[in-house]
N, C-alpha and C. Protein backbone atom coordinates (compact mmCIF):
# COMPACT_ATOMS: atom_id res chain seq x y z
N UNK A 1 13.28 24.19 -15.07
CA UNK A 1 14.38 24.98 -15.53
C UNK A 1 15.68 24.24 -15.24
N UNK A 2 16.52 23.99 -16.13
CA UNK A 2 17.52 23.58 -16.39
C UNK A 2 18.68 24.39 -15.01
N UNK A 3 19.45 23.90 -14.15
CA UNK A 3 20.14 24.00 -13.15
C UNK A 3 21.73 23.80 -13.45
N UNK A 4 22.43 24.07 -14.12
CA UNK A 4 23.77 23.78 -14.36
C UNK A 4 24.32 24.71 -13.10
N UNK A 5 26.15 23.58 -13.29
CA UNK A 5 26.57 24.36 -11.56
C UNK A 5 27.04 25.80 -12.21
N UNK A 6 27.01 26.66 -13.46
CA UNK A 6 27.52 27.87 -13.27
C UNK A 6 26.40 28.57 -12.77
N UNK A 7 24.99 28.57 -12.06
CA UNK A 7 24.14 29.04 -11.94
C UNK A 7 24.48 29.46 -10.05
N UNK A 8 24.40 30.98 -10.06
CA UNK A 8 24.80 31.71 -8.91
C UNK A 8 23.58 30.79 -7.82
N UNK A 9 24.15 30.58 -6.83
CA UNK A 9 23.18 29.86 -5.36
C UNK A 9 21.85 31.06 -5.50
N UNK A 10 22.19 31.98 -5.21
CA UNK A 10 20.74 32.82 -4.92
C UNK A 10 20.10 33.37 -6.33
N UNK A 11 20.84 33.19 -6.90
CA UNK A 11 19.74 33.30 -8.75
C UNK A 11 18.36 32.89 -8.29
N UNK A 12 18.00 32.16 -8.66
CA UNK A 12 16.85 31.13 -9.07
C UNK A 12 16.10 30.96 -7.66
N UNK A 13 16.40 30.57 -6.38
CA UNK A 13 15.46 31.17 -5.44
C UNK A 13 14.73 32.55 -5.50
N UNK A 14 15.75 33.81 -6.03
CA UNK A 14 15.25 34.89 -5.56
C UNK A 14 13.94 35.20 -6.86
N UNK A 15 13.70 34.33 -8.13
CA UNK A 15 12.90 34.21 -9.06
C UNK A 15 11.78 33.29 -8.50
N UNK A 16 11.67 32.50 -7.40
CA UNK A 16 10.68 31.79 -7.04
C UNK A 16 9.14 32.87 -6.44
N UNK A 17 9.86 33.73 -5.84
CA UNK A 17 7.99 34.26 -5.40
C UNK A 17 7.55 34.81 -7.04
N UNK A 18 8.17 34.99 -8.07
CA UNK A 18 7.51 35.33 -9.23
C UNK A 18 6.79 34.61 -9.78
N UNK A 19 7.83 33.24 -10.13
CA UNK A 19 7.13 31.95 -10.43
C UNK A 19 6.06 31.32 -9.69
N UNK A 20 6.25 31.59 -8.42
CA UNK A 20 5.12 30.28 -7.49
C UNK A 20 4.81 31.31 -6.33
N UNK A 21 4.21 32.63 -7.01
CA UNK A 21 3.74 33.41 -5.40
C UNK A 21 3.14 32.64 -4.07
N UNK A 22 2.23 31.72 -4.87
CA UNK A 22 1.78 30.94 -3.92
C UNK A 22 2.36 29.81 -3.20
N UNK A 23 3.60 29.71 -3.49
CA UNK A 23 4.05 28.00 -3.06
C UNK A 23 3.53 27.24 -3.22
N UNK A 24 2.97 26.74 -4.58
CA UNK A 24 2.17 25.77 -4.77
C UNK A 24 3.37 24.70 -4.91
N UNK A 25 3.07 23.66 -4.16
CA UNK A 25 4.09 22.39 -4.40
C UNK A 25 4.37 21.86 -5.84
N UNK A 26 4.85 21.21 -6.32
CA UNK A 26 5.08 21.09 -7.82
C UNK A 26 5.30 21.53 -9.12
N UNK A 27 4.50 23.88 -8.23
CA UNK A 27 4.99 24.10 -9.59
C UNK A 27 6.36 24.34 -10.21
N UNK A 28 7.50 24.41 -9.33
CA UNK A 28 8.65 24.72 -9.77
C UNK A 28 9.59 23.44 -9.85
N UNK A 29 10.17 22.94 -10.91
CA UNK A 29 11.19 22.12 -11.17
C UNK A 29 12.50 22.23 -11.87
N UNK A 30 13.39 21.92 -10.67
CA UNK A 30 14.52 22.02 -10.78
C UNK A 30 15.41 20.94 -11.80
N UNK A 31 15.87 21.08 -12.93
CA UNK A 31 16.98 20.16 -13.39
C UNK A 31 18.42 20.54 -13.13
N UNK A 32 19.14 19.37 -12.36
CA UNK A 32 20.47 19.44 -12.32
C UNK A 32 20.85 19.15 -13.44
N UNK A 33 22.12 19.04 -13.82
CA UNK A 33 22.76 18.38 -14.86
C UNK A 33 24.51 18.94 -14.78
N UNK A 34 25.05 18.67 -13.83
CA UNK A 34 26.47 19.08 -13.16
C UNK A 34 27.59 18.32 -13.92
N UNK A 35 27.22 17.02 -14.24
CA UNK A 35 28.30 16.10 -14.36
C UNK A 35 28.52 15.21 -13.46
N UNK A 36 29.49 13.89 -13.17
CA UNK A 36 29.57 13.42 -12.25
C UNK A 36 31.15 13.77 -11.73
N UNK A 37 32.02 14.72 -12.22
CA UNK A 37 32.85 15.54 -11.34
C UNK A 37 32.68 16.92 -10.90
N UNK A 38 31.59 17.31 -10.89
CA UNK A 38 30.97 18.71 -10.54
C UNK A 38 29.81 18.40 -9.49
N UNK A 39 29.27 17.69 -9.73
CA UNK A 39 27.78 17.49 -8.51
C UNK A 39 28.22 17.78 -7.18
N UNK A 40 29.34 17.36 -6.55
CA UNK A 40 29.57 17.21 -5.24
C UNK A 40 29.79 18.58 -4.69
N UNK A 41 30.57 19.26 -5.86
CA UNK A 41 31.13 20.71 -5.33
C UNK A 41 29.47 21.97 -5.89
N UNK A 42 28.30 21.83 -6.62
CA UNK A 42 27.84 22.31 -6.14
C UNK A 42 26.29 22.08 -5.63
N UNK A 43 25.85 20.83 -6.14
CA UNK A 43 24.45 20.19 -5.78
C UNK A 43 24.09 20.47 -4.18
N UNK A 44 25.08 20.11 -2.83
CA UNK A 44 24.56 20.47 -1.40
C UNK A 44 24.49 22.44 -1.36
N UNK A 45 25.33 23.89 -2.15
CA UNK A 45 25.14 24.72 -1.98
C UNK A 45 23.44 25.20 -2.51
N UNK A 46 23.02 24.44 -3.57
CA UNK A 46 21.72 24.72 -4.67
C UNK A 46 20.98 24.16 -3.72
N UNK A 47 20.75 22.93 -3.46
CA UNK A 47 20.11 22.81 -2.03
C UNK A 47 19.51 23.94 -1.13
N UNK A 48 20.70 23.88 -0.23
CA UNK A 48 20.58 24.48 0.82
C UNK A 48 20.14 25.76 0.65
N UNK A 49 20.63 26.68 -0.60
CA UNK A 49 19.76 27.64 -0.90
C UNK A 49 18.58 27.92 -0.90
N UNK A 50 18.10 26.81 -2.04
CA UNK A 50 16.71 26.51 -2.15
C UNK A 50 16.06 26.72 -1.10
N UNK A 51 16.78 25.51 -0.09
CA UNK A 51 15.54 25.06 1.18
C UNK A 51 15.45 26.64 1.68
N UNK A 52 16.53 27.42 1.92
CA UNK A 52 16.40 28.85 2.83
C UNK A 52 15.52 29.63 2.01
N UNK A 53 15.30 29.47 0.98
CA UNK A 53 14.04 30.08 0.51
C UNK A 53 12.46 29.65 0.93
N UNK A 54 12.43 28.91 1.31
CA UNK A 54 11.32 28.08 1.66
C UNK A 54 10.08 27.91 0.97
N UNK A 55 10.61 27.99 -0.49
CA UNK A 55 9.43 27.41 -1.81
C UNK A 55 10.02 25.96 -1.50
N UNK A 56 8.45 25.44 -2.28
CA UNK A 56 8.99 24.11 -2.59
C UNK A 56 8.92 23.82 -4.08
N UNK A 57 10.09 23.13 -4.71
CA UNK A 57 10.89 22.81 -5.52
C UNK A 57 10.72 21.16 -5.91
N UNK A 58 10.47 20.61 -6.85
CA UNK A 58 10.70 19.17 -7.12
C UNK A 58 11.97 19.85 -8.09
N UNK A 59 12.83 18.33 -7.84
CA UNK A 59 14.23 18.39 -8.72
C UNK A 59 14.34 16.90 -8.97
N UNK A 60 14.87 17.29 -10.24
CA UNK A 60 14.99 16.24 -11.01
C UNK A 60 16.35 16.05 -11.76
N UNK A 61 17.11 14.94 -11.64
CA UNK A 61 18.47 14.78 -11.91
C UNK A 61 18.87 14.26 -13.03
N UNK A 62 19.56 14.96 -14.12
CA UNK A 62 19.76 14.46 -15.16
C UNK A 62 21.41 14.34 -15.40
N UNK A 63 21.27 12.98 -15.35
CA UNK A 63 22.69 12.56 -15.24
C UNK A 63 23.44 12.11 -16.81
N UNK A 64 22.77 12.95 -17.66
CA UNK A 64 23.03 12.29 -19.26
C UNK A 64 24.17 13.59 -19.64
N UNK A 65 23.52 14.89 -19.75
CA UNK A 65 23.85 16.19 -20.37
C UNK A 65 25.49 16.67 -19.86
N UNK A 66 25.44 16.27 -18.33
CA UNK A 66 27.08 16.51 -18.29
C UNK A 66 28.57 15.59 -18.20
N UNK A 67 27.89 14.27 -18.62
CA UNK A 67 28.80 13.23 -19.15
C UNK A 67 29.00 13.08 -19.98
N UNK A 68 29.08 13.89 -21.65
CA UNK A 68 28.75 13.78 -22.42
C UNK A 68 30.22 14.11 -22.83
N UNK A 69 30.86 13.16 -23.66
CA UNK A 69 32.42 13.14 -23.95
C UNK A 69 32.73 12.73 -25.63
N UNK A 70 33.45 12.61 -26.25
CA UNK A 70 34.07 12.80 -27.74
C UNK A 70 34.64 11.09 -27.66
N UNK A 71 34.50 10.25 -28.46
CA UNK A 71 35.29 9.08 -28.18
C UNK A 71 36.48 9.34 -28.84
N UNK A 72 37.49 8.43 -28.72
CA UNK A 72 38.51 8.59 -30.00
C UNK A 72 38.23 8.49 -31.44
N UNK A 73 37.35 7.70 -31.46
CA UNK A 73 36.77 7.52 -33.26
C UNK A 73 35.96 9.24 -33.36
N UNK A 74 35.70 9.66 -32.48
CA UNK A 74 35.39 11.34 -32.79
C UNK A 74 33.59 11.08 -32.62
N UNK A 75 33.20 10.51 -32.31
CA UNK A 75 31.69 9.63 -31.85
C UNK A 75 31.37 10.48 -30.30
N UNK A 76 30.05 11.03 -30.33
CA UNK A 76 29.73 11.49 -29.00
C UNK A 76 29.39 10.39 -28.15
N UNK A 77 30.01 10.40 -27.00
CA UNK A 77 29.06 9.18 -26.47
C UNK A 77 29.21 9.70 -24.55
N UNK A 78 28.88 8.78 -24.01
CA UNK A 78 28.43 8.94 -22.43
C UNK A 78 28.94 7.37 -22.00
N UNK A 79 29.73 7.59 -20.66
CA UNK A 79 29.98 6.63 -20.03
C UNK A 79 28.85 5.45 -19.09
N UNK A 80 28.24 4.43 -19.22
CA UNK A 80 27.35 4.19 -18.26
C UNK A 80 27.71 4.63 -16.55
N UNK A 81 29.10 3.96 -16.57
CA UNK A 81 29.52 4.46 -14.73
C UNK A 81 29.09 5.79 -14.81
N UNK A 82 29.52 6.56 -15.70
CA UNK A 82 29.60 7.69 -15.06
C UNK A 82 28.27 8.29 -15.01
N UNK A 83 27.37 7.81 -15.63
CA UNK A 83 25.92 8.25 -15.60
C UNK A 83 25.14 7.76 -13.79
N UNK A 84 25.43 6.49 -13.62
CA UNK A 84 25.57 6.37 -12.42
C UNK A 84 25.90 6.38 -11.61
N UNK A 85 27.35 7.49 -11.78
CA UNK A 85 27.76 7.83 -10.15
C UNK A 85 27.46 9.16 -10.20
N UNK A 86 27.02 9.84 -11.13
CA UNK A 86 26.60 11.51 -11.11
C UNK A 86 24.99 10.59 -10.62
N UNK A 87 24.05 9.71 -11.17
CA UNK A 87 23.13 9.75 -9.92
C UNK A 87 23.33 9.10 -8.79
N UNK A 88 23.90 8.23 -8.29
CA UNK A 88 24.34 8.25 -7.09
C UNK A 88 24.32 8.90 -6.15
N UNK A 89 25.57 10.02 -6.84
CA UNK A 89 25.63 11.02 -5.77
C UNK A 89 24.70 11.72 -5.38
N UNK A 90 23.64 12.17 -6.41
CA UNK A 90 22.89 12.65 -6.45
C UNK A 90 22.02 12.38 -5.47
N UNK A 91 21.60 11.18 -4.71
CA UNK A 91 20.44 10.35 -4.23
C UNK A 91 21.23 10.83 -2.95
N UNK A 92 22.61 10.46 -2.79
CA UNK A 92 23.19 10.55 -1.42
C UNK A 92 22.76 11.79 -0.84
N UNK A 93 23.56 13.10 -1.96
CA UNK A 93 23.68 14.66 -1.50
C UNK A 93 22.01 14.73 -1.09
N UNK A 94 20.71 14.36 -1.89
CA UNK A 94 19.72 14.83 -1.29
C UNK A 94 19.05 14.27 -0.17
N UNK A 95 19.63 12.87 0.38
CA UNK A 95 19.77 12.03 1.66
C UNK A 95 20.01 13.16 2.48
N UNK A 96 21.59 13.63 2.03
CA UNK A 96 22.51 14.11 3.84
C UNK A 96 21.69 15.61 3.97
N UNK A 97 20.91 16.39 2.70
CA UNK A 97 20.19 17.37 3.18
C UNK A 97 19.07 17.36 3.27
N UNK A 98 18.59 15.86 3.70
CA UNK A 98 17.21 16.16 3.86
C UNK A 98 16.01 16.89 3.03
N UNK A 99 16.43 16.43 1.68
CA UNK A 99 16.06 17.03 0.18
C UNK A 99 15.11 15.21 -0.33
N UNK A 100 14.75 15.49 -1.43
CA UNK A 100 13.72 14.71 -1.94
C UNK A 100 14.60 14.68 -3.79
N UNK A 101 14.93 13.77 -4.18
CA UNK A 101 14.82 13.92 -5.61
C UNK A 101 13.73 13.07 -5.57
N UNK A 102 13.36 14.14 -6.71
CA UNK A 102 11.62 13.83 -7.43
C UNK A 102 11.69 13.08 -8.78
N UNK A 103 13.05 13.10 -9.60
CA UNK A 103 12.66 12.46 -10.84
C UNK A 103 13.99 12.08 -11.54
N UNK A 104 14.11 11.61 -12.78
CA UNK A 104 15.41 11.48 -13.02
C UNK A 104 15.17 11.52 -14.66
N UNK A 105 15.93 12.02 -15.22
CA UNK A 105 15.81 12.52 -16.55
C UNK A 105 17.26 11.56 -17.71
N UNK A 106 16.49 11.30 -18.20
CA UNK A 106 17.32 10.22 -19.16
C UNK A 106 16.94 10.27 -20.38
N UNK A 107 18.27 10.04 -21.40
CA UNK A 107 17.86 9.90 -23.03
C UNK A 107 18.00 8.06 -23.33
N UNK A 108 16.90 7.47 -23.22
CA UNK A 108 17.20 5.68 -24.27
C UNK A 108 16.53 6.05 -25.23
N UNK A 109 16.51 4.39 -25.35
CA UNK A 109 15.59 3.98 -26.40
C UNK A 109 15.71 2.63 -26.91
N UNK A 110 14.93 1.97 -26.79
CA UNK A 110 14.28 0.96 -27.25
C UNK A 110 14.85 0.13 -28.27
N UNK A 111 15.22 0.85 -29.25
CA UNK A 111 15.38 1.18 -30.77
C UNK A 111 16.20 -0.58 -30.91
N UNK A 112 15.92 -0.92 -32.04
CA UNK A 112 16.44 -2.01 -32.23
C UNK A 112 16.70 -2.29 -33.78
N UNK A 113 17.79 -2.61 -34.02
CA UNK A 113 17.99 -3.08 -35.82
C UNK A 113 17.78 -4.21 -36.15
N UNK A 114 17.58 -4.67 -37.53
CA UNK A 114 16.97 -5.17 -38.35
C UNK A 114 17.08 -6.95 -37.57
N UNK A 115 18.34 -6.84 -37.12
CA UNK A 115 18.68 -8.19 -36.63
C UNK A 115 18.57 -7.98 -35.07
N UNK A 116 17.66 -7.24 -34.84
CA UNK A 116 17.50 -7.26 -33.19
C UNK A 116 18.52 -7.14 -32.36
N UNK A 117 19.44 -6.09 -32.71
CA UNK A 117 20.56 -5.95 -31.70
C UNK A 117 20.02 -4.22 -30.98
N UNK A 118 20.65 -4.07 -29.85
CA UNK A 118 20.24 -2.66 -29.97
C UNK A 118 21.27 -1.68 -30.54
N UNK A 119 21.26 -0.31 -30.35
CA UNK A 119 21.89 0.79 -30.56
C UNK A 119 23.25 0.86 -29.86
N UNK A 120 24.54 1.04 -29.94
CA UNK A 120 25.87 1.29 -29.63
C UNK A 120 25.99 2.47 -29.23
N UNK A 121 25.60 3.32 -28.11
CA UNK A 121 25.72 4.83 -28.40
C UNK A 121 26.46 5.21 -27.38
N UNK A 122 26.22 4.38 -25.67
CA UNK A 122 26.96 4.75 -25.22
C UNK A 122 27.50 3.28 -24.41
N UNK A 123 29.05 4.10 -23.96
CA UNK A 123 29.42 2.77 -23.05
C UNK A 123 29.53 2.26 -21.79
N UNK A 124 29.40 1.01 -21.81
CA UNK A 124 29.80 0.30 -20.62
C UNK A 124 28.39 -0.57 -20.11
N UNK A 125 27.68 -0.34 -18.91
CA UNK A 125 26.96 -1.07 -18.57
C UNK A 125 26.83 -2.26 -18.66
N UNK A 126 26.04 -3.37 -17.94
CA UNK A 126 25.56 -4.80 -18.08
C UNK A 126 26.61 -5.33 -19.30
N UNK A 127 26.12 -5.07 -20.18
CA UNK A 127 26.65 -5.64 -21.26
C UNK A 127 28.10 -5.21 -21.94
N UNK A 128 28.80 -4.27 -21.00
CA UNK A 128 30.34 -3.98 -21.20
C UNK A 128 30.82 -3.43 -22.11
N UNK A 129 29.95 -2.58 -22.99
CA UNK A 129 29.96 -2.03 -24.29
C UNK A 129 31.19 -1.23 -24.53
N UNK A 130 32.60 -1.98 -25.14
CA UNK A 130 33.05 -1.16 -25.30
C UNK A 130 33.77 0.14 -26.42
N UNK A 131 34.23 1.08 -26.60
CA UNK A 131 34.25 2.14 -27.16
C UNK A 131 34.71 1.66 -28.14
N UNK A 132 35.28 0.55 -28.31
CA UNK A 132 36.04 0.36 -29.71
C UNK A 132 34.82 -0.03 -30.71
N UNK A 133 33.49 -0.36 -30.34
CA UNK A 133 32.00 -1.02 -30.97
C UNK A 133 31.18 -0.03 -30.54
N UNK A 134 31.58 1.59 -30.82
CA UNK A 134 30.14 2.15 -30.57
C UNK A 134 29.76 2.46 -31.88
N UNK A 135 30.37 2.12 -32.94
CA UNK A 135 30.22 2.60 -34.27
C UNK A 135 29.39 1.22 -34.87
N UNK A 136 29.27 0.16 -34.38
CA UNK A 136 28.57 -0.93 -34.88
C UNK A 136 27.46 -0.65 -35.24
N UNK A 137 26.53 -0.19 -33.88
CA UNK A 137 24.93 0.35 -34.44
C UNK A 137 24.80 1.73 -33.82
N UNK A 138 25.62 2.68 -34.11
CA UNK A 138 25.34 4.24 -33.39
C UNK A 138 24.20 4.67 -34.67
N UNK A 139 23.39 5.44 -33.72
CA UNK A 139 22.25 5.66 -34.65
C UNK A 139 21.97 7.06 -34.29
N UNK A 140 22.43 7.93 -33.14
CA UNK A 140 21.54 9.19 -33.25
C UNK A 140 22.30 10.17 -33.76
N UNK A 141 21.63 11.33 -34.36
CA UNK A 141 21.63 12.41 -34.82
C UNK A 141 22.72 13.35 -34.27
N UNK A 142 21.99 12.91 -32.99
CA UNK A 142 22.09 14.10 -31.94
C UNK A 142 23.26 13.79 -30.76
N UNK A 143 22.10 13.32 -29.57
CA UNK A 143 23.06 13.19 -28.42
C UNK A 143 22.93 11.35 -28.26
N UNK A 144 23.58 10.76 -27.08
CA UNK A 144 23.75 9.39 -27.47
C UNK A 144 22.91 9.12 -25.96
N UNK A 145 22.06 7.92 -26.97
CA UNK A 145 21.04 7.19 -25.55
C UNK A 145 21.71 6.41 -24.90
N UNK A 146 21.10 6.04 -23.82
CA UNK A 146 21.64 4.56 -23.29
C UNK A 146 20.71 3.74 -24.33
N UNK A 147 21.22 2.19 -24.52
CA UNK A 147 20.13 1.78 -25.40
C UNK A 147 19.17 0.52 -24.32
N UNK A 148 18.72 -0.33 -24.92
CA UNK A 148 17.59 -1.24 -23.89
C UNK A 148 18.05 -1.46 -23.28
N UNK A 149 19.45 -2.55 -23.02
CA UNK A 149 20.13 -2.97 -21.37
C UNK A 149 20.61 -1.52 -20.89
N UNK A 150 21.07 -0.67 -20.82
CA UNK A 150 21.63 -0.33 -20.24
C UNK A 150 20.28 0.63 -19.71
N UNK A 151 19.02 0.95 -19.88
CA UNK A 151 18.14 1.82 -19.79
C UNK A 151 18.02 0.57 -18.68
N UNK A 152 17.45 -0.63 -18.67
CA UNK A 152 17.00 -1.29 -17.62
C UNK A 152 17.84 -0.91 -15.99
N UNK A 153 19.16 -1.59 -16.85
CA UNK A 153 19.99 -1.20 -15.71
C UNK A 153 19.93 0.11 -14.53
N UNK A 154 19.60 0.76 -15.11
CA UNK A 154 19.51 2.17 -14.63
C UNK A 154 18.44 2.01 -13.79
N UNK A 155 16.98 1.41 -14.51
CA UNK A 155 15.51 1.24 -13.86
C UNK A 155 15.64 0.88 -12.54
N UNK A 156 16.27 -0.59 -12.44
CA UNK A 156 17.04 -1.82 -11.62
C UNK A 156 17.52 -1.01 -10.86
N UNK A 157 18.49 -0.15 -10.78
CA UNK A 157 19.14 0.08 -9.51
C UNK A 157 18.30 1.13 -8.86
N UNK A 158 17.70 2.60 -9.78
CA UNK A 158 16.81 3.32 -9.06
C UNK A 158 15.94 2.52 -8.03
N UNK A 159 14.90 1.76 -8.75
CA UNK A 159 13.84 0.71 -8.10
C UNK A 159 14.40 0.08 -7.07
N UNK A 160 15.78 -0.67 -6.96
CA UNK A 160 16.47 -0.70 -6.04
C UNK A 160 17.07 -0.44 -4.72
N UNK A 161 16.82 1.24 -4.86
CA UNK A 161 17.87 2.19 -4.02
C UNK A 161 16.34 2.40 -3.03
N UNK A 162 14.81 3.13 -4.31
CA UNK A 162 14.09 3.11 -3.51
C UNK A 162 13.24 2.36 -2.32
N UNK A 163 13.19 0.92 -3.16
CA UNK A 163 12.80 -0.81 -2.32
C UNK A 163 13.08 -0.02 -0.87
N UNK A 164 14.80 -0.30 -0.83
CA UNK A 164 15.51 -0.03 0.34
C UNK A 164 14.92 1.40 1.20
N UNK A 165 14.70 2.11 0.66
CA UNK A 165 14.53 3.64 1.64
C UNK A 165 12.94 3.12 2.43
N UNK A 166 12.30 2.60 1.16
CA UNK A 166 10.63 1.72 1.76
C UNK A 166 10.56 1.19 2.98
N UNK A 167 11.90 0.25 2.73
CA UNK A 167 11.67 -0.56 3.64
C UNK A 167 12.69 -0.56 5.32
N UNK A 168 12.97 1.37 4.75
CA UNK A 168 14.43 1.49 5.80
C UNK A 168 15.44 0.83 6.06
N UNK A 169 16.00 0.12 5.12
CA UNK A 169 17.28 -0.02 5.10
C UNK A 169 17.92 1.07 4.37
N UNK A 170 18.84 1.97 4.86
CA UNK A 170 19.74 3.21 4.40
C UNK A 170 21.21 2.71 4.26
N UNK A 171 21.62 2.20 3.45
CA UNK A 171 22.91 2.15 3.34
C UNK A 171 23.72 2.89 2.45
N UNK A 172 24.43 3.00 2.37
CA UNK A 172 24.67 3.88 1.44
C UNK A 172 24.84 3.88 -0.02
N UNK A 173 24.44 4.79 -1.23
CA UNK A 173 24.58 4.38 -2.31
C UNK A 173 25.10 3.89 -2.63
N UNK A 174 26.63 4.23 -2.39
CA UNK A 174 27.41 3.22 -3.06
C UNK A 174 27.69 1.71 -2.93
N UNK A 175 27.34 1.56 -1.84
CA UNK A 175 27.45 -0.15 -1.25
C UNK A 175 26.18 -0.69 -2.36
N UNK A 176 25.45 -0.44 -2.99
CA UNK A 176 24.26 -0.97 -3.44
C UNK A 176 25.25 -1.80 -4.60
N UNK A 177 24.63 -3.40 -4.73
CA UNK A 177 25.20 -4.06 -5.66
C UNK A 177 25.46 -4.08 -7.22
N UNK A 178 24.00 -3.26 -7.49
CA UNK A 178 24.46 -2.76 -9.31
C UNK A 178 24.85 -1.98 -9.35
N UNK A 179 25.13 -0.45 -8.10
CA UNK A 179 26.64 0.14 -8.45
C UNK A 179 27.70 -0.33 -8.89
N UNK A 180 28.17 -1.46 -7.71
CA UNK A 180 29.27 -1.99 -7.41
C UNK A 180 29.55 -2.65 -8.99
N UNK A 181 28.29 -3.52 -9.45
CA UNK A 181 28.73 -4.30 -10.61
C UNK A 181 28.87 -3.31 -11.64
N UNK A 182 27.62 -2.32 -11.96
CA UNK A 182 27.96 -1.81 -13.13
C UNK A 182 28.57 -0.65 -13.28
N UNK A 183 28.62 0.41 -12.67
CA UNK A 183 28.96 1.48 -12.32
C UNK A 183 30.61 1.72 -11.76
N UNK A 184 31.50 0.69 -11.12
CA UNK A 184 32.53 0.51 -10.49
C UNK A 184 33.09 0.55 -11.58
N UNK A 185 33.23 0.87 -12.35
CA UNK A 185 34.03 0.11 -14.03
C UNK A 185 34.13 1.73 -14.71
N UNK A 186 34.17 3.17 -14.31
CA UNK A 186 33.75 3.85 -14.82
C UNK A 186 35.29 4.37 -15.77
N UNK A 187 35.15 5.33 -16.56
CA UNK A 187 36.10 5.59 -17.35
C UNK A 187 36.33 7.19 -17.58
């Protein structure tokens, strides 16, 4: 179930013994999707709720749905920084409460044109995509993917963040170097 921050703290716990009388681990999943200027103010209250309920919950962070902005050419698109500092934070806030994110929810794609370039949909990342070229190869319908580099990118730093927790080094998200490179640039 979809988790946006207008959702009251004790909503959705007090629906858990319906859903999961039993506390079965896994059956209930949480999607955030706050934004990356909203997560901070309410991702640690949804938490901490949760945990005082004492179901268990996998949550899963979708850092696509509330970055989602109008360019000037009038083009939907999504910032890469900002996709990665709404998960960022995300990884941190469930660090300092002793929470677990379980998954991370993303729109790419692969997709490639005729001359092997990819899709223009959203900006920034690795490859510096900027807003004035999202109209080169914008292709969706709908909402805007990251396209192949910038989907890696994303892979890269998750795989990254976790390496480190493996192997106990905890530093903090943000010090991690493909923040710093790709994510520091946000708009």
């Amino acid at each position: 179930m979809p988790y946006p921050p207008s959702t009251p703290n004790a909503a959705d716990p007090l629906s858990f013994p319906v859903v999961n009388p039993d506390r079965e681990p896994g059956r209930v999943t949480l999607i955030t999707r706050y934004g990356a200027n909203k997560i901070q103010d309410h991702l640690p209250t949804h938490i901490t709720s949760v945990q005082a309920s004492g179901h268990p919950v996998v949550w899963i962070c979708d850092p696509m749905h509330g970055n989602t902005k109008t360019s000037t050419s009038g083009l939907k698109t999504r910032h890469f920084g900002t996709i990665v500092s709404e998960l960022t934070a995300c990884l941190r806030i469930h660090a300092a409460h002793k929470s677990r994110l379980g998954g991370v929810s993303l729109e790419f794609t692969g997709e490639l044109n005729d001359q092997g370039f990819s899709v223009t949909e959203c900006v920034g990342g690795s490859m510096e995509l900027p807003e004035e070229e999202l109209g080169l190869r914008y292709q969706s319908f709908c909402d805007p993917r990251l396209n192949f580099e910038q989907s890696l990118d994303v892979a890269f730093l998750i795989s990254n963040h976790f390496k480190k927790e493996r192997r106990g080094v905890v530093d903090e998200v943000d010090s991690d170097v493909l923040y710093t490179e790709l994510a520091g640039r946000t708009q």
